[in-house]
C-alpha atoms as a PDB file:
ATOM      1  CA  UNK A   1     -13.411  -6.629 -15.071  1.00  0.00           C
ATOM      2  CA  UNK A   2     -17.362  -5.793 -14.254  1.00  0.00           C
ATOM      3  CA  UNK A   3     -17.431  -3.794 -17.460  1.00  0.00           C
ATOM      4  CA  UNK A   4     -14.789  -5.522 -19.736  1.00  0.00           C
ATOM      5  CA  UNK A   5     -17.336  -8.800 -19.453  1.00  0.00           C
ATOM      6  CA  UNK A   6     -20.445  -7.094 -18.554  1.00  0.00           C
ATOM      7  CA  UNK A   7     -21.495  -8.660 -15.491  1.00  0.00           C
ATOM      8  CA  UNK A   8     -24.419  -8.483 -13.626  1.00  0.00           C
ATOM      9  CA  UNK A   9     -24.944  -7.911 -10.260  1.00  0.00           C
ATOM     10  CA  UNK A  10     -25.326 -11.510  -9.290  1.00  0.00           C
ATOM     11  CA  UNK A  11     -22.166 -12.575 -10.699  1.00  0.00           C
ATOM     12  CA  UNK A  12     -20.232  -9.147  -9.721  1.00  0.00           C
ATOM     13  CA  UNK A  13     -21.250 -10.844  -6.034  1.00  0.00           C
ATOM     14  CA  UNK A  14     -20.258 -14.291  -6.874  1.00  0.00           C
ATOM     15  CA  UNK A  15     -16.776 -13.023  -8.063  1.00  0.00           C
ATOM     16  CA  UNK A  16     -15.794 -10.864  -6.080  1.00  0.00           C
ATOM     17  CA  UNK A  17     -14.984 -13.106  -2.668  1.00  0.00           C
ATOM     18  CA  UNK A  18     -12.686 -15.408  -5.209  1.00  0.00           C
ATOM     19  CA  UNK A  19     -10.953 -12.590  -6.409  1.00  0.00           C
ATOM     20  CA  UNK A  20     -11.021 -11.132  -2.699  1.00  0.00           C
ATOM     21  CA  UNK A  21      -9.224 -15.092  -2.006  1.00  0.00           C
ATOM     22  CA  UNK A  22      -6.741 -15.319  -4.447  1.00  0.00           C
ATOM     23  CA  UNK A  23      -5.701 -12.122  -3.776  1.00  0.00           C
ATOM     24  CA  UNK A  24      -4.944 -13.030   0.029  1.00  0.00           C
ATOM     25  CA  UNK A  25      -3.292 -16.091  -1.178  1.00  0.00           C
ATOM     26  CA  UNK A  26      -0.647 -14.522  -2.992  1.00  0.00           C
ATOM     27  CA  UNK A  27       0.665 -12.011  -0.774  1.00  0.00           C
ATOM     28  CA  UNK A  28       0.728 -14.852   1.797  1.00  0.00           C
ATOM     29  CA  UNK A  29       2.695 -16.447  -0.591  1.00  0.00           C
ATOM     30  CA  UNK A  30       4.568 -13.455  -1.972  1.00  0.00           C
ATOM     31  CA  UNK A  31       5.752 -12.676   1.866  1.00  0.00           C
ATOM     32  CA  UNK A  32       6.376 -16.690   2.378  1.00  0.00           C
ATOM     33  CA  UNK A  33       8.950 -16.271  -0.355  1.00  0.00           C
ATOM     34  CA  UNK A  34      10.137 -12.605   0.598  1.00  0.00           C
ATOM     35  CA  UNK A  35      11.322 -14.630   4.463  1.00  0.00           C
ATOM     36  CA  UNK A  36      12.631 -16.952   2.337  1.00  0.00           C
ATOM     37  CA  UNK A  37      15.036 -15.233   0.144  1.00  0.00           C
ATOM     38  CA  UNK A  38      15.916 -13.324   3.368  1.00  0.00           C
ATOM     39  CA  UNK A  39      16.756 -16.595   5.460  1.00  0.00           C
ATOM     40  CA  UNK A  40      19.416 -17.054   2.052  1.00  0.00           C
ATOM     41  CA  UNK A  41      17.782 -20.896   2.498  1.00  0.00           C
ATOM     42  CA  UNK A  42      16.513 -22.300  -1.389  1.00  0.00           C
ATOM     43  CA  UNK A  43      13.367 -24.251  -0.943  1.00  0.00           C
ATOM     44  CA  UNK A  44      14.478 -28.279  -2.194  1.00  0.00           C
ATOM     45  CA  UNK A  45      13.520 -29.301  -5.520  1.00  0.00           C
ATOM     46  CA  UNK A  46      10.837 -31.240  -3.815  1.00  0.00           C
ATOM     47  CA  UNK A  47       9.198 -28.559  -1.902  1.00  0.00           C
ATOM     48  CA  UNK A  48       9.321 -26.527  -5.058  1.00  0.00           C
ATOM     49  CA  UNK A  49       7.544 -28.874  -7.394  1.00  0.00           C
ATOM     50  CA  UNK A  50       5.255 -29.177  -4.329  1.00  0.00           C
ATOM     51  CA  UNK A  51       4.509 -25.286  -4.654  1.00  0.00           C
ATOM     52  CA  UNK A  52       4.085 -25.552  -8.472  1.00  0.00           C
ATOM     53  CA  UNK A  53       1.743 -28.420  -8.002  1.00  0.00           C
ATOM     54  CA  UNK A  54      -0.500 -26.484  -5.657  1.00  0.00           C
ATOM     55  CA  UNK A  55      -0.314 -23.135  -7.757  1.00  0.00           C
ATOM     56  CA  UNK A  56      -1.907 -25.210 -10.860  1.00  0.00           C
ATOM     57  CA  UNK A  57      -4.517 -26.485  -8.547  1.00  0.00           C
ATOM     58  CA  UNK A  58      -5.299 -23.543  -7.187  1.00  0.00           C
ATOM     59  CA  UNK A  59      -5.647 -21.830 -10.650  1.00  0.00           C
ATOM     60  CA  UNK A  60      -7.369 -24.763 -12.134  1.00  0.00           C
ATOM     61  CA  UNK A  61      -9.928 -24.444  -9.118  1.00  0.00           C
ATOM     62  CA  UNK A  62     -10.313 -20.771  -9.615  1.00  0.00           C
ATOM     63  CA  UNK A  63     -11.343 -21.318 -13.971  1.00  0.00           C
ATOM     64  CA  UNK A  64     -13.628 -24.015 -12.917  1.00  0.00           C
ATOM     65  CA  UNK A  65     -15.427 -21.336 -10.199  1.00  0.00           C
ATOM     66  CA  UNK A  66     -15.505 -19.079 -12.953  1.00  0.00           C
ATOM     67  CA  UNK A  67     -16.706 -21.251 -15.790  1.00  0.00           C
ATOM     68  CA  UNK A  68     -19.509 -21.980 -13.257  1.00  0.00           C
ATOM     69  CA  UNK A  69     -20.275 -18.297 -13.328  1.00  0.00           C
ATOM     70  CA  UNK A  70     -19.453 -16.684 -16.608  1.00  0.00           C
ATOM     71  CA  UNK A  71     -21.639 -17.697 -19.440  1.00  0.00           C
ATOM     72  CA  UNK A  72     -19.279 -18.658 -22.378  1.00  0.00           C
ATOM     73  CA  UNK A  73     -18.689 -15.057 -24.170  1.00  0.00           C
ATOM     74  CA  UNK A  74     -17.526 -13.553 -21.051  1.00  0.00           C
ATOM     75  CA  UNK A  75     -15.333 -16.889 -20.399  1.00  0.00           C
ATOM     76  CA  UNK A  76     -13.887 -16.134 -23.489  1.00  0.00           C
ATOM     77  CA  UNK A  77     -13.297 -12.735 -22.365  1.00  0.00           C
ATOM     78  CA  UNK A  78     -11.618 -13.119 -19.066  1.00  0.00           C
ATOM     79  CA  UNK A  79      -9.173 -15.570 -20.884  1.00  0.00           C
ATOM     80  CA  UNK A  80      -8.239 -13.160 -23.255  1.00  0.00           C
ATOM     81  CA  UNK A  81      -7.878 -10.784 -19.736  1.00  0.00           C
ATOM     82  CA  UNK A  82      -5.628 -12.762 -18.268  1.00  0.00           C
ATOM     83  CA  UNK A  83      -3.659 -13.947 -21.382  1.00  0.00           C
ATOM     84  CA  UNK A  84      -3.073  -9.762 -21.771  1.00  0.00           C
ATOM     85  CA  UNK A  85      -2.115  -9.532 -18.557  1.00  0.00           C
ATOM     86  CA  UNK A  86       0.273 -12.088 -18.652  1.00  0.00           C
ATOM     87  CA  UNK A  87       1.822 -10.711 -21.345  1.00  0.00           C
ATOM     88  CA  UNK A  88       1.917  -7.204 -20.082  1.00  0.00           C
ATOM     89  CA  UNK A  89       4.267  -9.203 -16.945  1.00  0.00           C
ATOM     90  CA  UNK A  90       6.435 -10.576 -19.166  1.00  0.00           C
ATOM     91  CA  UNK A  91       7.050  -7.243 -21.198  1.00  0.00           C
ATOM     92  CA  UNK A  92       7.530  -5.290 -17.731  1.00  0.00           C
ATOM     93  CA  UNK A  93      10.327  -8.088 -16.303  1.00  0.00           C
ATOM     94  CA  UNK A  94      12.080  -7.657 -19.609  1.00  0.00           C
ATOM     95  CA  UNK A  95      12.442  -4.137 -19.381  1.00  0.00           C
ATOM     96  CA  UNK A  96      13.550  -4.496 -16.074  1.00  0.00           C
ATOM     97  CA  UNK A  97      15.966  -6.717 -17.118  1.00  0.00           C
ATOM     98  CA  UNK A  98      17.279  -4.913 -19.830  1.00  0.00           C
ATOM     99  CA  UNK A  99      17.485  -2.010 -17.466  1.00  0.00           C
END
């Protein structure tokens, strides 16, 4: 990411604890869900929209920290990141799928 949007040193240092964060924050989640599916219980349709609700909040919070930082090329940038990385998810669960 430093050199894909050319950060300084400042912002490298801003950054880095959110990303340090969110990364904490999903394997908590990750192994909240792991106990989960091994307990065989289904969260309710409550608790789930619950979870979804937070996750957007979360990941609104985290583009508004980073709109803060990034001046607006490098915004555009990380985007464009994360839209590739999305995309490279999808394309890896559908070959496992197909698998």
């Amino acid at each position: 990411m430093t050199t894909d949007l050319n950060l300084t040193i400042a912002q490298q240092n801003e950054i880095r604890p959110l990303l340090e964060a969110q990364i904490i924050d999903k394997k908590m989640m990750d192994d909240k869900k792991k106990e989960q599916n091994k307990s065989g219980k289904k969260p309710s349709k409550e608790a789930q929209k619950k979870l979804k609700k937070i996750k957007k909040a979360k990941k609104t919070a985290m583009n508004v920290k980073m709109a803060s930082i990034l001046d607006k090329a490098q915004l555009i940038k990380y985007h464009l990141l994360k839209e590739a990385i999305k995309k490279k998810k999808e394309m890896d669960s559908k070959k496992k799928k197909d698998n």
